[in-house]
Protein backbone atom coordinates (compact mmCIF):
# COMPACT_ATOMS: atom_id res chain seq x y z
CA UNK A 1 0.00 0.00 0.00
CA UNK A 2 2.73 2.07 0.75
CA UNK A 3 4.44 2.06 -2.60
CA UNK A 4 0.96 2.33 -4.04
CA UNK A 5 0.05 5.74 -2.53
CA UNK A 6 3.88 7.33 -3.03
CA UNK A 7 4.43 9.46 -5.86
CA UNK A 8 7.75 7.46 -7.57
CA UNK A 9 5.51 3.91 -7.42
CA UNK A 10 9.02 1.89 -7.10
CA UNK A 11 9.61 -1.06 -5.22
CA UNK A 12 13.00 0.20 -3.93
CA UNK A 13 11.45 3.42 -3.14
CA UNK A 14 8.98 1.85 -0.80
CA UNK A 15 11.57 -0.54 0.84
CA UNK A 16 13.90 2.21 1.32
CA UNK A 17 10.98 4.06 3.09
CA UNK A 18 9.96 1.18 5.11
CA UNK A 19 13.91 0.58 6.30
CA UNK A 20 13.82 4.67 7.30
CA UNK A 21 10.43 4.26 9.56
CA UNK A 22 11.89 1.19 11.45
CA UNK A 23 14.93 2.77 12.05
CA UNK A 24 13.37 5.88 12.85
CA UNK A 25 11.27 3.60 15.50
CA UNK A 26 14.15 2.23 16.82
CA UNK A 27 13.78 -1.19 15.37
CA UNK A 28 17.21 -1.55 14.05
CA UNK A 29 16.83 -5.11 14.34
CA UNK A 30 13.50 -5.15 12.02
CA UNK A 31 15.14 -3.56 9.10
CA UNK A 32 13.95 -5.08 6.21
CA UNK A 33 16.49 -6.02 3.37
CA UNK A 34 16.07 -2.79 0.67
CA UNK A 35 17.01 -5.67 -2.26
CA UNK A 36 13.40 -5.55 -4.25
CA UNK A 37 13.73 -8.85 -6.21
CA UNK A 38 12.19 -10.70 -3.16
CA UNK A 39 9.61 -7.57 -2.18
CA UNK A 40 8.55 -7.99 -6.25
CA UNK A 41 8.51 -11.62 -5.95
CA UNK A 42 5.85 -11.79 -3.39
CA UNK A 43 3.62 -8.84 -4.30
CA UNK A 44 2.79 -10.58 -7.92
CA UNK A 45 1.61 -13.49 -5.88
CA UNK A 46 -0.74 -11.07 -3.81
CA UNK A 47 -4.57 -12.14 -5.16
CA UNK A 48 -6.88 -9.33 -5.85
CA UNK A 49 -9.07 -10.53 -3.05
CA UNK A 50 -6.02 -10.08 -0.61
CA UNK A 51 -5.15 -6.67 -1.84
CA UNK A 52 -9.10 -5.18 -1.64
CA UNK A 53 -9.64 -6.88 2.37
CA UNK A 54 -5.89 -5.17 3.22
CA UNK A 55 -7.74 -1.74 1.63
CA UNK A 56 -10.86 -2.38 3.37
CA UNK A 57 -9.50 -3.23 6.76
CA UNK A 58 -7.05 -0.29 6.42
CA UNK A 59 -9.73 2.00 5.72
CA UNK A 60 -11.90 1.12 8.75
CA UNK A 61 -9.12 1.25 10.99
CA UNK A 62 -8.63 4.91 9.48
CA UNK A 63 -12.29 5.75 9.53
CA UNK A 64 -12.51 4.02 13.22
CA UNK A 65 -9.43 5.96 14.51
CA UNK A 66 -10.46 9.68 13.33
CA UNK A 67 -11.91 12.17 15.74
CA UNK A 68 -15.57 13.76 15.75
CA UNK A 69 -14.31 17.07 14.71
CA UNK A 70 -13.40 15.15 11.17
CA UNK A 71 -16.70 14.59 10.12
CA UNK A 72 -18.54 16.63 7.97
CA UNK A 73 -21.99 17.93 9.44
CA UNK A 74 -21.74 15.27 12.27
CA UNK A 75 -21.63 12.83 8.99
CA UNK A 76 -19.11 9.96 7.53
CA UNK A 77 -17.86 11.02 3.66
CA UNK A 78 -17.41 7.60 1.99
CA UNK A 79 -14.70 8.12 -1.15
CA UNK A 80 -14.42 5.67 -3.85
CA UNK A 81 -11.59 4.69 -5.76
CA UNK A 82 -11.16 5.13 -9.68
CA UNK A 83 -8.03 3.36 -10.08
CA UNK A 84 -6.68 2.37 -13.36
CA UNK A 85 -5.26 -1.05 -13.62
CA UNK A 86 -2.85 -2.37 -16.22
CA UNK A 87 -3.14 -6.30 -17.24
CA UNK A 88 -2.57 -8.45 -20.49
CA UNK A 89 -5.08 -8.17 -22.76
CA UNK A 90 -6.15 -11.63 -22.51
CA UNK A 91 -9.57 -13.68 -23.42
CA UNK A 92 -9.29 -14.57 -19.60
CA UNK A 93 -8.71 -10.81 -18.47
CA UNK A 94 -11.55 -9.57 -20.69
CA UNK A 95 -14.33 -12.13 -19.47
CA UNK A 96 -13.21 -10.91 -15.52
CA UNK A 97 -13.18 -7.61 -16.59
CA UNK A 98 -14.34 -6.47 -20.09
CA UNK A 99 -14.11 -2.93 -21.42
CA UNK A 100 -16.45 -0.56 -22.05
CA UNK A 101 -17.45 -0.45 -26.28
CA UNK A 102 -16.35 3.16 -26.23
CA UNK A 103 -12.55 2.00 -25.16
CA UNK A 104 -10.46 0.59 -28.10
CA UNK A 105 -8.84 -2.87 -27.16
CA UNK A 106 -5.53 -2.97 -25.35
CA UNK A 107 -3.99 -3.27 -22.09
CA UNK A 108 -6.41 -1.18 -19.75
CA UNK A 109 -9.21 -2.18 -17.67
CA UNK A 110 -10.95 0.31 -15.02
CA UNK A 111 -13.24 -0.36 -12.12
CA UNK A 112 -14.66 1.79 -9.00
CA UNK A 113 -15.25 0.47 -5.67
CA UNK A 114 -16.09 2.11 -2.44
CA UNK A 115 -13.38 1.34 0.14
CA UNK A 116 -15.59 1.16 3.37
């Protein structure tokens, strides 16, 4: 998530980040390894179900942990998502998510989904 939401969107970036906090925390001892072949590795085998429950449990715990004075007219603002994906143009990528007729074929598929 945190390489997701940075502005550079690279794996060492996020490592290097990640080895900075801990050390910052005084965890010298729980300083990840800033090598990304291994980070890389196991991200691809993250599932898409995995990824949206880590964004939905991340954004309760936000939503659970912000004060009153947040809300907006005593209410909760729900945001959604309109994130772009990039996949293979496959026949298997195009059943799970097919394209809109206005959008010429290729390698992007879109979807919107509210995070709480």
């Amino acid at each position: 998530m945190r390489q997701v939401a940075s502005d550079t969107k690279s794996c060492r970036h996020a490592l290097i980040d990640e080895a900075r906090d801990q050390v910052v925390k005084g965890n010298k001892n729980k300083v990840p390894n800033t090598d990304t072949s291994a980070y890389c590795k196991a991200r691809q085998r993250l599932s898409e179900v995995s990824v949206r429950g880590l964004l939905r449990i991340s954004g309760n715990s936000l939503d659970h942990a912000s004060p009153e004075s947040w809300l907006w007219h005593q209410r909760r603002v729900l945001l959604t998502d309109d994130s772009t994906l990039l996949m293979p143009d496959t026949e298997k990528n195009q059943k799970e998510y097919p394209q809109p007729g206005t959008q010429k074929k290729g390698l992007v598929s879109r979807f919107s989904e509210f995070l709480f």
